[in-house]
C-alpha atoms as a PDB file:
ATOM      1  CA  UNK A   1      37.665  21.530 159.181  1.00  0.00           C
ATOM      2  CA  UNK A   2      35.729  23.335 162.010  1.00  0.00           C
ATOM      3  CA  UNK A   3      32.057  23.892 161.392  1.00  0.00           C
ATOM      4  CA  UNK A   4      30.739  27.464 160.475  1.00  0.00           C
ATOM      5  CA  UNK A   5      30.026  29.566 163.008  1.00  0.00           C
ATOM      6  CA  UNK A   6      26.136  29.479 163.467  1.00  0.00           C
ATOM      7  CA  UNK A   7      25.391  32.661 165.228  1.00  0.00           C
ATOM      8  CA  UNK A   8      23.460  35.461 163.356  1.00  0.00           C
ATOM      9  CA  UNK A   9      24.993  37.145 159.813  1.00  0.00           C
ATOM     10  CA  UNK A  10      26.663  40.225 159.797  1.00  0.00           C
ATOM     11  CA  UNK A  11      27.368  42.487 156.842  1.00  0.00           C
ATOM     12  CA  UNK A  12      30.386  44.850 156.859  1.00  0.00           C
ATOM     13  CA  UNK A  13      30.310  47.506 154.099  1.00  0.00           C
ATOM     14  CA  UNK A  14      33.537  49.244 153.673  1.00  0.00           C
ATOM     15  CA  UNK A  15      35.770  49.889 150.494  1.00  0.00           C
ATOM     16  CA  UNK A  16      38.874  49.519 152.495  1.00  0.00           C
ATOM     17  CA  UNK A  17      40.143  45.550 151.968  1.00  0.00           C
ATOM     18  CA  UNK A  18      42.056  46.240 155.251  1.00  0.00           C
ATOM     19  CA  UNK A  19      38.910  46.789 157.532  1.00  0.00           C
ATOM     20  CA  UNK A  20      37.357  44.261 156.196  1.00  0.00           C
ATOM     21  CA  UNK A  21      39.548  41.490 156.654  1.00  0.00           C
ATOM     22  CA  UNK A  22      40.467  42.854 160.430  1.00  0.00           C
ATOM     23  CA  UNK A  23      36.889  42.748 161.218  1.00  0.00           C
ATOM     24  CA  UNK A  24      35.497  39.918 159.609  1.00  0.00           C
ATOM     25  CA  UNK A  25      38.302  37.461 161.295  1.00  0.00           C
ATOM     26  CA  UNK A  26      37.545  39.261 164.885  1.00  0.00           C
ATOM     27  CA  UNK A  27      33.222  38.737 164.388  1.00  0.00           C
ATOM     28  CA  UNK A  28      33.992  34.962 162.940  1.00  0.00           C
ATOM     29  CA  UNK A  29      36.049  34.852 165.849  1.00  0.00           C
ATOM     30  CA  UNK A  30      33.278  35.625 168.034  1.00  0.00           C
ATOM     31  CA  UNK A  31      30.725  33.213 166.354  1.00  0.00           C
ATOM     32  CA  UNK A  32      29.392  35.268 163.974  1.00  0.00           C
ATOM     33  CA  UNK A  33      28.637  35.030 159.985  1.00  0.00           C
ATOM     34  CA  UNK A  34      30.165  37.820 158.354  1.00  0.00           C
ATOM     35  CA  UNK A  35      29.716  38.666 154.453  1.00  0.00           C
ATOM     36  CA  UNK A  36      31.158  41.840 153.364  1.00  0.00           C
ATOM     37  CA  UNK A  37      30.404  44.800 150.612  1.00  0.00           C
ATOM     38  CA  UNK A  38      32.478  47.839 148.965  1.00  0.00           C
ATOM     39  CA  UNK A  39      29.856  50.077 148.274  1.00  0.00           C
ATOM     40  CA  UNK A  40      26.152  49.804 148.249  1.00  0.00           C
ATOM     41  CA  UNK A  41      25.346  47.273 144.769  1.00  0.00           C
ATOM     42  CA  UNK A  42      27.455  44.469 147.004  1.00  0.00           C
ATOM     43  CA  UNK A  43      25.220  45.540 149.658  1.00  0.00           C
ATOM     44  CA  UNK A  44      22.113  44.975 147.882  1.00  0.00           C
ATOM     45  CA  UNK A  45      23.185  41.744 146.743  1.00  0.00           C
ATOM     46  CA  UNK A  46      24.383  40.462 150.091  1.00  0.00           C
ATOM     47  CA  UNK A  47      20.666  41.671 151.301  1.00  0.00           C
ATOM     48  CA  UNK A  48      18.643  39.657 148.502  1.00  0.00           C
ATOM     49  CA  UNK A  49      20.724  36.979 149.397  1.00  0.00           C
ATOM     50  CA  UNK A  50      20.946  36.633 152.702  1.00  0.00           C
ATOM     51  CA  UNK A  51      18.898  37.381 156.385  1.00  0.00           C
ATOM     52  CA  UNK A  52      21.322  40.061 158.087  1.00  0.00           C
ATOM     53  CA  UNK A  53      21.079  40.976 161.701  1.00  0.00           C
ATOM     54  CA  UNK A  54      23.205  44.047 162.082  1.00  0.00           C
ATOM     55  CA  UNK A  55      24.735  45.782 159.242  1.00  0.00           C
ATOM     56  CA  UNK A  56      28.484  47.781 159.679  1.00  0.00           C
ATOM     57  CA  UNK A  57      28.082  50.596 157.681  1.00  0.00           C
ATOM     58  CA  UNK A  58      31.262  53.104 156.905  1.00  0.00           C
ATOM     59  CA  UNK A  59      30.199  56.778 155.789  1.00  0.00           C
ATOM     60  CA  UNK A  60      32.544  57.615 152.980  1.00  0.00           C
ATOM     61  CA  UNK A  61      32.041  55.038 150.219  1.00  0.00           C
ATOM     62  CA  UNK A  62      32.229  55.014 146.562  1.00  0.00           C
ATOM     63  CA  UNK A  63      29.286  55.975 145.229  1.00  0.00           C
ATOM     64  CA  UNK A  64      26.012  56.029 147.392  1.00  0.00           C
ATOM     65  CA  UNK A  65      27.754  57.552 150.533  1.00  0.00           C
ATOM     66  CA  UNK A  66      27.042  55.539 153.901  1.00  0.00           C
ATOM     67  CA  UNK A  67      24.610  58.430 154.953  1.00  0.00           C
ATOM     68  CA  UNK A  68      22.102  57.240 151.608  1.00  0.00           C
ATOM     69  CA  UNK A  69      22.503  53.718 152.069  1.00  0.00           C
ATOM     70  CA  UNK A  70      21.882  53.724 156.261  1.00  0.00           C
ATOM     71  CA  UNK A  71      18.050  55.697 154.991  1.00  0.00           C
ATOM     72  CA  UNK A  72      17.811  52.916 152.612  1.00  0.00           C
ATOM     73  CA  UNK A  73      18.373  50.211 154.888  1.00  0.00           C
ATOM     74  CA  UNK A  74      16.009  51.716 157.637  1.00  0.00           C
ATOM     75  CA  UNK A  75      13.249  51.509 154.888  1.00  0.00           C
ATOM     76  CA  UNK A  76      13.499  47.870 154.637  1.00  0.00           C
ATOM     77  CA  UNK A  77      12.855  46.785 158.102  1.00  0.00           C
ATOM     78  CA  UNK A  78      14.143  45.635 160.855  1.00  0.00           C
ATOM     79  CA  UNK A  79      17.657  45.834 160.286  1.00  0.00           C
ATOM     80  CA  UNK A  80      20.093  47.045 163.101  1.00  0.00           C
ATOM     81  CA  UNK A  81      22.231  49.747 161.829  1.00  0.00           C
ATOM     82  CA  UNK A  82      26.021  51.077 162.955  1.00  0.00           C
ATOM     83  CA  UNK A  83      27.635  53.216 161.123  1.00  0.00           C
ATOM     84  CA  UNK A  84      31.362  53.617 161.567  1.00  0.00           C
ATOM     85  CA  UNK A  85      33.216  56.596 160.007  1.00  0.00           C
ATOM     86  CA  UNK A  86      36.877  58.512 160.792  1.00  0.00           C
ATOM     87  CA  UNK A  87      34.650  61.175 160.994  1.00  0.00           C
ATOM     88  CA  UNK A  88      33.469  61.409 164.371  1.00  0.00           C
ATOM     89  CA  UNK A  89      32.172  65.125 164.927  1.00  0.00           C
ATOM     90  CA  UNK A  90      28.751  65.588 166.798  1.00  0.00           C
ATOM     91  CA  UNK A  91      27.011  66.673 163.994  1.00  0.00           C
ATOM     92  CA  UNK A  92      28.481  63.355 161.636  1.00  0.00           C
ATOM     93  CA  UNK A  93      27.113  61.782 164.442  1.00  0.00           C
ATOM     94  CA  UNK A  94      23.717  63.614 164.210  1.00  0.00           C
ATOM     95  CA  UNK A  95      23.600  63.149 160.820  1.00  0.00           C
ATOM     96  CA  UNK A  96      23.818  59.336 160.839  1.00  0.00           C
ATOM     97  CA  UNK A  97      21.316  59.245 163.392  1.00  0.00           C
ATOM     98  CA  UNK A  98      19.362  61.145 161.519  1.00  0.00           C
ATOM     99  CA  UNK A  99      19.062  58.843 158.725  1.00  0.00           C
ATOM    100  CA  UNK A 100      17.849  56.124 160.696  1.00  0.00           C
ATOM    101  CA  UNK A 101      21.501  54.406 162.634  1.00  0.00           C
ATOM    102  CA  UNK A 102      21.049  53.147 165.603  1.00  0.00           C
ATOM    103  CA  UNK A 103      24.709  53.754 166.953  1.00  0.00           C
ATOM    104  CA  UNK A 104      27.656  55.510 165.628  1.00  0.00           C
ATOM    105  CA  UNK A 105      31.383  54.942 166.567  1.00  0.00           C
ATOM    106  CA  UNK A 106      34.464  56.575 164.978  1.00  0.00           C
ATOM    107  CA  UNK A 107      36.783  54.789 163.028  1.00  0.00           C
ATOM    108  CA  UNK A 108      38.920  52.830 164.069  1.00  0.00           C
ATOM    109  CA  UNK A 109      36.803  51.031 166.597  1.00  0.00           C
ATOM    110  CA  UNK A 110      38.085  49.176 169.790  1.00  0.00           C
ATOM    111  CA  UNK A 111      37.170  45.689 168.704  1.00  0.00           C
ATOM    112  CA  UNK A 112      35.862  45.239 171.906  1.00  0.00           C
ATOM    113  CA  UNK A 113      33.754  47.940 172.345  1.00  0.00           C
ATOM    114  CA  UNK A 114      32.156  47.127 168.734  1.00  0.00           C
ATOM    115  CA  UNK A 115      31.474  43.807 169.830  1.00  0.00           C
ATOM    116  CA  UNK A 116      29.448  45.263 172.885  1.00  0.00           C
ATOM    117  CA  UNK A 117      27.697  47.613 170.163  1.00  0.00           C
ATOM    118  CA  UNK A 118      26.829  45.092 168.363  1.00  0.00           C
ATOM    119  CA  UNK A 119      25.324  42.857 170.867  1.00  0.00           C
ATOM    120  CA  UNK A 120      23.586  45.801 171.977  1.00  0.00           C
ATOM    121  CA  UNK A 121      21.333  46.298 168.738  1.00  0.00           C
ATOM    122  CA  UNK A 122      21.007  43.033 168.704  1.00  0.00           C
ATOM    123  CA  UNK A 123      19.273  42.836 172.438  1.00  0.00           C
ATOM    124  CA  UNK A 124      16.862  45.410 170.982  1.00  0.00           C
ATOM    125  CA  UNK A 125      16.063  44.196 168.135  1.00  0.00           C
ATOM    126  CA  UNK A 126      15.700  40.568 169.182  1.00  0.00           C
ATOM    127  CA  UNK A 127      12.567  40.797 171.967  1.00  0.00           C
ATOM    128  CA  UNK A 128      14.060  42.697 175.113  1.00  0.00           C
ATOM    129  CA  UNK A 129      11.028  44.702 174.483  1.00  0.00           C
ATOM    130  CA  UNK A 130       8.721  41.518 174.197  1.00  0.00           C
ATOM    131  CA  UNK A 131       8.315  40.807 178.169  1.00  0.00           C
ATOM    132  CA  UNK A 132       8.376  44.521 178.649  1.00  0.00           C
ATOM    133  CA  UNK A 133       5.371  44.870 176.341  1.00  0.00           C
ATOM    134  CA  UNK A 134       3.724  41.293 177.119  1.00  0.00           C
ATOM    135  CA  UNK A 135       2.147  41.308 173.904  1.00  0.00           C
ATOM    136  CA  UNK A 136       0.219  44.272 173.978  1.00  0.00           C
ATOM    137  CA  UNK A 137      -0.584  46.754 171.345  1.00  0.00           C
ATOM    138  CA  UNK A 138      -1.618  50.417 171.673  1.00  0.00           C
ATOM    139  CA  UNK A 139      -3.892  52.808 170.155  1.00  0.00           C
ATOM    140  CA  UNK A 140      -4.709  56.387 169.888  1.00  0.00           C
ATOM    141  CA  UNK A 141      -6.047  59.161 168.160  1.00  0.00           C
ATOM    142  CA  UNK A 142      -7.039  56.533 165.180  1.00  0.00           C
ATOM    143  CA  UNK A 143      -3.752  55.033 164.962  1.00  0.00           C
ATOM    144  CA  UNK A 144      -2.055  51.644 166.350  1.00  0.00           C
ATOM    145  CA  UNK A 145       1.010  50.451 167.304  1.00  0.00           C
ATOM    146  CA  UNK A 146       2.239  47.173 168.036  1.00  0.00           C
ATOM    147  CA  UNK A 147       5.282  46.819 169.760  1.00  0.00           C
ATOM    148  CA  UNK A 148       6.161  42.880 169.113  1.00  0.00           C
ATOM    149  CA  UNK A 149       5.766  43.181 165.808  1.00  0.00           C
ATOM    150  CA  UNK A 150       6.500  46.331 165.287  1.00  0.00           C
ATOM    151  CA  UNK A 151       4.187  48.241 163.923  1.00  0.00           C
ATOM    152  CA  UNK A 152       2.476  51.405 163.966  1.00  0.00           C
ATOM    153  CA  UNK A 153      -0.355  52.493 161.145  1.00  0.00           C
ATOM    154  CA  UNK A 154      -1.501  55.771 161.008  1.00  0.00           C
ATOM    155  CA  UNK A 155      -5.551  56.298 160.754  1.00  0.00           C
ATOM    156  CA  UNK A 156      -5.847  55.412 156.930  1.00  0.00           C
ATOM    157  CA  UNK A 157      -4.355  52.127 158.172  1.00  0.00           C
ATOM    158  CA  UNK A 158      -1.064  52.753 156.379  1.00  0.00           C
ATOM    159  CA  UNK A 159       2.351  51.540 157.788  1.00  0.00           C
ATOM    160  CA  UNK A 160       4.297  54.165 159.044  1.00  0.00           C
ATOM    161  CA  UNK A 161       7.986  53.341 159.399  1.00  0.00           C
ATOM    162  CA  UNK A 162      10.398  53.604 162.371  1.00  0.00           C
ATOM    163  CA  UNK A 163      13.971  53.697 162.896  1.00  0.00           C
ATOM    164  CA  UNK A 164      14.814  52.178 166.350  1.00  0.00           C
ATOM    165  CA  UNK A 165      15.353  54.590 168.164  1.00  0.00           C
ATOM    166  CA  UNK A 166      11.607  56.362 167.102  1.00  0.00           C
ATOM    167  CA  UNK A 167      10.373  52.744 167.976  1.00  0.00           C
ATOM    168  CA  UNK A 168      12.154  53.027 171.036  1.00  0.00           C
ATOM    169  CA  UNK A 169      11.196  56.717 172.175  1.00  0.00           C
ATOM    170  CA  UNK A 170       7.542  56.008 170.843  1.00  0.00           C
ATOM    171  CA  UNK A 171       7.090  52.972 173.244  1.00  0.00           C
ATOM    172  CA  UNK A 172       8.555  54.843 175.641  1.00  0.00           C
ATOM    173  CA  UNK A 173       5.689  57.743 175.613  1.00  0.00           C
ATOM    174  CA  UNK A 174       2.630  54.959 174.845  1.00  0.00           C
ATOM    175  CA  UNK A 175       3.401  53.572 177.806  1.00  0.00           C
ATOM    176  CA  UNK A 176       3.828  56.957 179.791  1.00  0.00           C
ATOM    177  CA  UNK A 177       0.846  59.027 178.319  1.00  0.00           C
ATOM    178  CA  UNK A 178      -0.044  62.187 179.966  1.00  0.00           C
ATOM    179  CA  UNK A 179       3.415  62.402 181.537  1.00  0.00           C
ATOM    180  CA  UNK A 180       5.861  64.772 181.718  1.00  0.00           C
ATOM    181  CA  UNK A 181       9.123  63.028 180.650  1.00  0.00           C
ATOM    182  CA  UNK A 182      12.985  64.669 181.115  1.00  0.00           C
ATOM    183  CA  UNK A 183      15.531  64.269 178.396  1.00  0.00           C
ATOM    184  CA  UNK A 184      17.128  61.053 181.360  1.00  0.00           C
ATOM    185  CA  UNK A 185      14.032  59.453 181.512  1.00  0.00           C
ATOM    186  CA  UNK A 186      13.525  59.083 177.969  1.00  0.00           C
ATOM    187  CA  UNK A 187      17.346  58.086 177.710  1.00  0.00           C
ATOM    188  CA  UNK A 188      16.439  55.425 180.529  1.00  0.00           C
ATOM    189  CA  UNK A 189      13.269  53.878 178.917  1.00  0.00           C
ATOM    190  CA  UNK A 190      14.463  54.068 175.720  1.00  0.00           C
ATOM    191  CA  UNK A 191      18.030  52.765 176.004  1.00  0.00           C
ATOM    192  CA  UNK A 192      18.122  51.178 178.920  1.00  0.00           C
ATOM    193  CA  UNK A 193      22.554  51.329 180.266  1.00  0.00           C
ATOM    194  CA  UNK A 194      23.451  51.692 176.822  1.00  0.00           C
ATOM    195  CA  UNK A 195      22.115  55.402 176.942  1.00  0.00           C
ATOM    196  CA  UNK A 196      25.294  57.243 177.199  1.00  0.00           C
ATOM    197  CA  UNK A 197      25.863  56.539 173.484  1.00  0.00           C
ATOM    198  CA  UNK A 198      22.731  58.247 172.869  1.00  0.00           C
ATOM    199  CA  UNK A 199      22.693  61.413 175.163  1.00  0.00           C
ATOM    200  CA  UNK A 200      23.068  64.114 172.182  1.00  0.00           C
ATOM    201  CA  UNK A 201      20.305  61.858 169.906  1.00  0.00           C
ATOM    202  CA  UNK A 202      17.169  62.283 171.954  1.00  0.00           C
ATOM    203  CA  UNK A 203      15.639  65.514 170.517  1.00  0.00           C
ATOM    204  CA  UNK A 204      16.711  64.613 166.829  1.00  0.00           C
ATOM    205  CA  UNK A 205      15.090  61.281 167.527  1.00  0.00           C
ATOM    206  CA  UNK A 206      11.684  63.434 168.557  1.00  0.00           C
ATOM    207  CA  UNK A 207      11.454  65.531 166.139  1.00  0.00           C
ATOM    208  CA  UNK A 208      11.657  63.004 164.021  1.00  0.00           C
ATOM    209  CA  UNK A 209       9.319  60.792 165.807  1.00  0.00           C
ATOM    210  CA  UNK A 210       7.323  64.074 165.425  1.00  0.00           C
ATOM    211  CA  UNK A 211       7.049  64.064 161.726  1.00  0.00           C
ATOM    212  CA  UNK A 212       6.486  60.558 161.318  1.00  0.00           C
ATOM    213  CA  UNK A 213       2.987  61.187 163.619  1.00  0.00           C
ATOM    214  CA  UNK A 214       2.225  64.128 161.335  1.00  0.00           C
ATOM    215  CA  UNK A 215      -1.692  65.424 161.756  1.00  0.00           C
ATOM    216  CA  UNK A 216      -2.159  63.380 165.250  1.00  0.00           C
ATOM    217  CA  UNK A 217      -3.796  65.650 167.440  1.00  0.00           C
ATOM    218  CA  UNK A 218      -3.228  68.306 165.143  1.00  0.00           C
ATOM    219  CA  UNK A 219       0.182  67.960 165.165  1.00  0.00           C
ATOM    220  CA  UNK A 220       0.163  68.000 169.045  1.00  0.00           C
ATOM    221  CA  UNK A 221       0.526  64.727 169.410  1.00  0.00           C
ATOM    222  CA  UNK A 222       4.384  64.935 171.812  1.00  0.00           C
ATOM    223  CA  UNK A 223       4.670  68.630 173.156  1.00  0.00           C
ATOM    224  CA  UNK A 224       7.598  70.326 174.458  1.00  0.00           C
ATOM    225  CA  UNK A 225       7.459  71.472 178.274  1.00  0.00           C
ATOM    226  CA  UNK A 226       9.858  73.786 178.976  1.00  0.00           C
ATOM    227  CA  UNK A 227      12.730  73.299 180.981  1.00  0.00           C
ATOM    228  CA  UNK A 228      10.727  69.940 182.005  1.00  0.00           C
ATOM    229  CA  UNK A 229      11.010  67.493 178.841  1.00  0.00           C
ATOM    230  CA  UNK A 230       7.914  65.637 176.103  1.00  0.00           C
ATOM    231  CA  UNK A 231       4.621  64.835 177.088  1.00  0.00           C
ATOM    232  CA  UNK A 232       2.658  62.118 174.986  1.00  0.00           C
ATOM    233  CA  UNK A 233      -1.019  64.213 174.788  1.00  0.00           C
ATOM    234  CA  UNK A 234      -2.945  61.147 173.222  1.00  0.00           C
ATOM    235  CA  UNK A 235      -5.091  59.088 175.197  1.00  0.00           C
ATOM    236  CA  UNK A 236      -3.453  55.923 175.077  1.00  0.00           C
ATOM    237  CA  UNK A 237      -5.725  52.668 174.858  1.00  0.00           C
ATOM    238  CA  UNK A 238      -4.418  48.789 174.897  1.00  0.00           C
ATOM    239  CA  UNK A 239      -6.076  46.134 172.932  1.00  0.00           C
END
């Protein structure tokens, strides 16, 4: 009996039997563990039992639609997200980037191309960003971020959560204080050459990134320049 493939768990959540079969064989396939869920109670038990890298998340589901349960899973942590859905509108898309996904493809997906998704959140989740960063945190206005483990606390010292692409966009500006940044450049530092499946995203991603930072700088923390792009107004310091 071959062994088990060893590479990192995957957790497909989908009430069609169909979709899950198809795509469980093609990801064991490709070395990884796959558990699967109809609706979001089997996804909560799959997640209490088990440490999930990336979790395949379809939109219309009994119950808690895919929309609820991608906001729930973006509050637990460090969890890559991809929602898949038949519908594939720009505003479905919006929507489940809004609620913390990190990639969205219509149903049904090239098995290839979800693959190379897949792999994708993985490379950011896993440390990409750790020789980028070399270990070293940030702070401004009262609040800190770490980037390894990340982390950013507002000035009460209080967790703030991110979704990965605010991690990704807020790195990006730490790093680039003071500097005018275009809609491309963000897309560059934030995404690196898988941008393109994130060109419509960026100014949901900052407004929400916006939010998150609340009262920093009175609320000034990123400003708009127009026809020009963000600027982070913070002084940034590195500890």
């Amino acid at each position: 009996m071959p062994d088990k493939p060893a590479g990192p768990s995957i957790l497909i959540v989908d009430d069609d039997p169909s979709v899950q079969a198809a795509v469980s064989d093609f990801l064991t396939a490709n070395g990884y563990r796959v558990h699967v869920a109809a609706d979001g109670p089997g996804m909560r038990r799959v997640l209490d039992r088990h440490e999930i890298a990336v979790v395949l998340l379809d939109v219309m589901l009994p119950g808690d639609d895919g929309l609820a349960l991608a906001r729930e899973l973006r509050d637990i942590g460090d969890i890559g997200i991809i929602m898949l859905s038949a519908r594939g509108s720009e505003a479905d898309r919006v929507s489940g980037l809004e609620m913390g996904a990190d990639d969205y493809l219509p149903k049904p997906a090239a098995p290839r191309e979800l693959l190379a998704r897949i792999r994708a959140v993985q490379r950011r989740y896993q440390g990409d960003r750790a020789g980028r960063v070399q270990g070293t945190g940030f702070s401004f206005e009262g609040w800190t971020f770490d980037p390894v483990r990340r982390v950013l606390r507002d000035r009460a010292g209080l967790v703030v959560s991110l979704s990965e692409g605010e991690f990704e966009l807020l790195l990006a500006f730490v790093e680039n204080p003071g500097q005018v940044l275009s809609r491309d450049q963000l897309l560059e530092l934030a995404r690196g050459e898988e941008s393109e499946a994130f060109d419509r995203a960026v100014d949901v991603q900052v407004s929400r990134l916006r939010r998150k930072l609340g009262q920093c700088l009175n609320g000034e923390a990123i400003r708009t320049v127009r026809g020009e792009g963000y600027l982070f107004a913070p002084v940034v310091g590195r500890s």
